[in-house]
Protein backbone atom coordinates (compact mmCIF):
# COMPACT_ATOMS: atom_id res chain seq x y z
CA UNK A 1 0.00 0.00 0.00
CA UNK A 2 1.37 3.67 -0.97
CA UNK A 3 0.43 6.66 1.46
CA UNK A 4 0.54 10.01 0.08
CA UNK A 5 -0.56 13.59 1.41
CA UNK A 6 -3.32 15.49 -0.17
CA UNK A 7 -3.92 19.11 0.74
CA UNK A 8 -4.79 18.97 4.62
CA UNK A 9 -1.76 17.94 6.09
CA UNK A 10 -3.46 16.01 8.88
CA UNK A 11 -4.88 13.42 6.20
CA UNK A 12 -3.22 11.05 4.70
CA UNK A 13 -5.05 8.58 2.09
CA UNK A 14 -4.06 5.38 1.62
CA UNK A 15 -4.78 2.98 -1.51
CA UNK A 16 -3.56 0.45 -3.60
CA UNK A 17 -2.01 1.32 -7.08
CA UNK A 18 -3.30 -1.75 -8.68
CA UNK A 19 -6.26 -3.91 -8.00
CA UNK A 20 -5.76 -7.88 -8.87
CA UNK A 21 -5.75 -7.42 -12.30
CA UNK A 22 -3.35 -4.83 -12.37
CA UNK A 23 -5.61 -2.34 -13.38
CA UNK A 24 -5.38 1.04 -11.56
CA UNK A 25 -7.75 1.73 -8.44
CA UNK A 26 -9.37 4.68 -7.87
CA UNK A 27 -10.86 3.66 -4.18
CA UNK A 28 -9.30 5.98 -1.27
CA UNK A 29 -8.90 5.30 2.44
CA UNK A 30 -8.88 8.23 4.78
CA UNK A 31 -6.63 7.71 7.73
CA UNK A 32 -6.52 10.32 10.38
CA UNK A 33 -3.16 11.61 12.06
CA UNK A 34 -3.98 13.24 15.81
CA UNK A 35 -2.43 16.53 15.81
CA UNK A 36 1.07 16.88 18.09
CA UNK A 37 0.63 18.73 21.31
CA UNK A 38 2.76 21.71 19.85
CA UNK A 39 -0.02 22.15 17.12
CA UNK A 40 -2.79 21.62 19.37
CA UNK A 41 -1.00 24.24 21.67
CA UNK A 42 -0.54 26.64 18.56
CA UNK A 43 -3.85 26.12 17.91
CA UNK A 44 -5.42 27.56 21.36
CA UNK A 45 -2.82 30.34 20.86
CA UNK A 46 -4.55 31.60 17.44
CA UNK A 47 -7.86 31.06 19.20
CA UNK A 48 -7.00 33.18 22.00
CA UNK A 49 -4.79 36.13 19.95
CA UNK A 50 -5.99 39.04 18.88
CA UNK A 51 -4.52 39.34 16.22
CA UNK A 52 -6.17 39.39 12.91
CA UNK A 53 -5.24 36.61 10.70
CA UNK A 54 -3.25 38.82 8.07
CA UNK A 55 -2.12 37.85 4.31
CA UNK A 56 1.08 38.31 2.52
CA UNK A 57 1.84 42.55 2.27
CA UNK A 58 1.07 43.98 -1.08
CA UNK A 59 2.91 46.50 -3.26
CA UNK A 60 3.06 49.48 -0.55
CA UNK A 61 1.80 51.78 -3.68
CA UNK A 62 -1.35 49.71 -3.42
CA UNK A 63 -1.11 49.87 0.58
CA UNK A 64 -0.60 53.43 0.31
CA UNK A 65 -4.12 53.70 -2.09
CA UNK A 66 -6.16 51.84 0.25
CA UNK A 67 -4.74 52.95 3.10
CA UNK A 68 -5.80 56.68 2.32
CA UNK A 69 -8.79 55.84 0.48
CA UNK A 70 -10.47 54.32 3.87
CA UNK A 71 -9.29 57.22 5.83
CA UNK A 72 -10.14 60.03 3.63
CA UNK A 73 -14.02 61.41 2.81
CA UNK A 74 -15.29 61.37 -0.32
CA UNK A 75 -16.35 64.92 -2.36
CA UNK A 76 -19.50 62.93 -3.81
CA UNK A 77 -19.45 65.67 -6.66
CA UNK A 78 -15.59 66.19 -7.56
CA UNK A 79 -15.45 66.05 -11.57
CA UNK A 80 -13.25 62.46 -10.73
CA UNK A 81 -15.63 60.75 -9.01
CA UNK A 82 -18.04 61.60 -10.95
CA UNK A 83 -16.27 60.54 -14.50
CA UNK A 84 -15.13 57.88 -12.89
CA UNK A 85 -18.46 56.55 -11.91
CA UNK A 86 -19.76 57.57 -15.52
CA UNK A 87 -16.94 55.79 -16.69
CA UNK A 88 -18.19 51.51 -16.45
CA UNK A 89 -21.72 51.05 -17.60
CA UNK A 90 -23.38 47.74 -16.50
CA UNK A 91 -23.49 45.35 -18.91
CA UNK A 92 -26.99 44.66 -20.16
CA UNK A 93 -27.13 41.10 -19.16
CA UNK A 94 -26.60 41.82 -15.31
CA UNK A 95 -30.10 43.10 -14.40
CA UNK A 96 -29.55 43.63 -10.95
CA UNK A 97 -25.89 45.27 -11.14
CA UNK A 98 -27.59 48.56 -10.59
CA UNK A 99 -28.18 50.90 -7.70
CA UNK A 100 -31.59 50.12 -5.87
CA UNK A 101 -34.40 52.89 -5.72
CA UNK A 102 -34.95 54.85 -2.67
CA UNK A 103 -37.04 53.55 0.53
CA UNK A 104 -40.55 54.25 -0.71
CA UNK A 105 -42.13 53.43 2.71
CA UNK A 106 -39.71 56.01 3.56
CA UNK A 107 -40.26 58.46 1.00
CA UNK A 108 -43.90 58.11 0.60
CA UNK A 109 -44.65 58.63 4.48
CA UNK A 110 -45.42 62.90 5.60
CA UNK A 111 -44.11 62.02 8.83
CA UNK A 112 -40.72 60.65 8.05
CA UNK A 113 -38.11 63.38 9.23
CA UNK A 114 -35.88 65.21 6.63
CA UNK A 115 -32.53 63.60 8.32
CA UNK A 116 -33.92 59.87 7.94
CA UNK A 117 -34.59 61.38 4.38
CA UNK A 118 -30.89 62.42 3.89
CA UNK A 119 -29.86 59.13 5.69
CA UNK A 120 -31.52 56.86 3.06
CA UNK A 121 -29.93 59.40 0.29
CA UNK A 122 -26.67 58.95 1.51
CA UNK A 123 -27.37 54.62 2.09
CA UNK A 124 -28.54 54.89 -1.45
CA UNK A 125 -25.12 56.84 -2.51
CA UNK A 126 -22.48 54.56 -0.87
CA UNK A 127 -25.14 51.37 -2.39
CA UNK A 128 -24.23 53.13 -5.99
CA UNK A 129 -20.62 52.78 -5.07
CA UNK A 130 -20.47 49.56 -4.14
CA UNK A 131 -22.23 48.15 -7.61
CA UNK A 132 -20.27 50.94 -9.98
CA UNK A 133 -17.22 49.07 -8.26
CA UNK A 134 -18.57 45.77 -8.84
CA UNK A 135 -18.75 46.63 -12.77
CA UNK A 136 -15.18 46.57 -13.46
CA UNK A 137 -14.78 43.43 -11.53
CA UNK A 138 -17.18 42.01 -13.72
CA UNK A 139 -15.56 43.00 -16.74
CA UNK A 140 -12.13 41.88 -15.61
CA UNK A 141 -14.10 38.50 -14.91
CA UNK A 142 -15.25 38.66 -18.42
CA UNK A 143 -11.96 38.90 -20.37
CA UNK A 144 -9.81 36.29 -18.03
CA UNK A 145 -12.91 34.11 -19.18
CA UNK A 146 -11.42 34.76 -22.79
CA UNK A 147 -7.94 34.44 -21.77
CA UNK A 148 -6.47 30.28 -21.23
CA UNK A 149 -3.00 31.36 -19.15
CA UNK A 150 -2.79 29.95 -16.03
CA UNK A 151 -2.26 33.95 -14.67
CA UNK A 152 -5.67 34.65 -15.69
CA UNK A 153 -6.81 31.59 -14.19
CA UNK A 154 -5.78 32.84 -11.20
CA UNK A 155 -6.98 36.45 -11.48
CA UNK A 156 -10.69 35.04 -12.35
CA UNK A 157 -10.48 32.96 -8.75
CA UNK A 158 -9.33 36.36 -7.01
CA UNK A 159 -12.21 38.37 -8.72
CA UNK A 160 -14.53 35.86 -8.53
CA UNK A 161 -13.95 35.57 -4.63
CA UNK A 162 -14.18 39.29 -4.43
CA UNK A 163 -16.93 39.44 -6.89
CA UNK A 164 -18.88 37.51 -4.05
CA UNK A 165 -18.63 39.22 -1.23
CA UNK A 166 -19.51 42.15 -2.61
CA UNK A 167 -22.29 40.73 -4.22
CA UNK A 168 -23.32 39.71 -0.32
CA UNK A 169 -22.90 43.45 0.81
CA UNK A 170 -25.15 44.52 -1.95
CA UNK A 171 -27.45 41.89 -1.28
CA UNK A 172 -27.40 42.83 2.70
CA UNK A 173 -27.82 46.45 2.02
CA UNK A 174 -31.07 46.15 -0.16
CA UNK A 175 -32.54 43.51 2.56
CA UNK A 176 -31.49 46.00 5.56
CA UNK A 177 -32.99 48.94 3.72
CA UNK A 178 -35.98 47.59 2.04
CA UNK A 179 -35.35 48.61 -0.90
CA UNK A 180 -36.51 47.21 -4.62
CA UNK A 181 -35.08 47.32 -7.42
């Protein structure tokens, strides 16, 4: 019999190459290894730190980008933002890549208070940033679809991962709001 790791490094399958015949068997056995007390130690230790689990750094340009984008406000009518919002268009395929209309309970109600008014603007604003972002995603998603190298390959699994959880903070927004599309 011939053990060999897969991906989880406290598995290890067993099987036989060859059944009787000598033909190849596909049959796997899992076998589990009990993790040493040093890992089971390690692993209380990430339970109990505080510390966020972080990735690998990225170019500090790109740090430097984010890092100032989350800190800095917005001037919702600067000529950039606003070109660069006019600047994707959602493809016509992805009906509900757009921004959602207002509250109408909200809206529709004379005893609903200006600032609750201006809140649900503003919702709606930062809910039309969110999908305008989503639309280049999508389009990068698009051509790596087009493209076979295994780079692209891996660029569609990063967009596609990001893809998703934005698509759950859109989703979240329009359920916590109430609003339609």
């Amino acid at each position: 019999m011939t053990a060999y790791r897969k991906k989880n490094p406290k598995e290890i399958f067993e099987s036989s190459n060859e059944d009787e015949e000598g033909e190849p068997k596909s049959k796997q056995r899992k076998v589990e290894i009990a993790p040493t007390k040093f890992e089971k130690i390690k692993r209380v230790e990430s339970v109990l730190s505080k510390k966020p689990k972080l990735g690998p750094s990225v170019h500090e340009e790109i740090a430097k980008i984010v890092n100032q984008g989350s800190e800095s406000t917005v001037d919702h009518r600067s000529k950039e933002v606003q070109e660069l919002l006019e600047k994707y268009v959602r493809p016509e395929n992805c009906d509900y890549l757009e921004v959602p209309k207002v509250n109408k309970v909200l809206w529709t109600s004379k005893e609903t208070d200006k600032r609750l008014k201006d809140s649900d603007r503003n919702f709606q604003r930062t809910q039309g940033y969110l999908v305008n972002g989503m639309i280049p995603l999508v389009l990068l998603m698009d051509k790596s679809l087009k493209s076979s190298t295994e780079e692209s390959e891996e660029n569609f699994e990063l967009a596609l991962d990001s893809l998703n959880m934005l698509l759950y903070a859109h989703t979240e927004t329009c359920l916590v709001s109430g609003k339609d599309y």
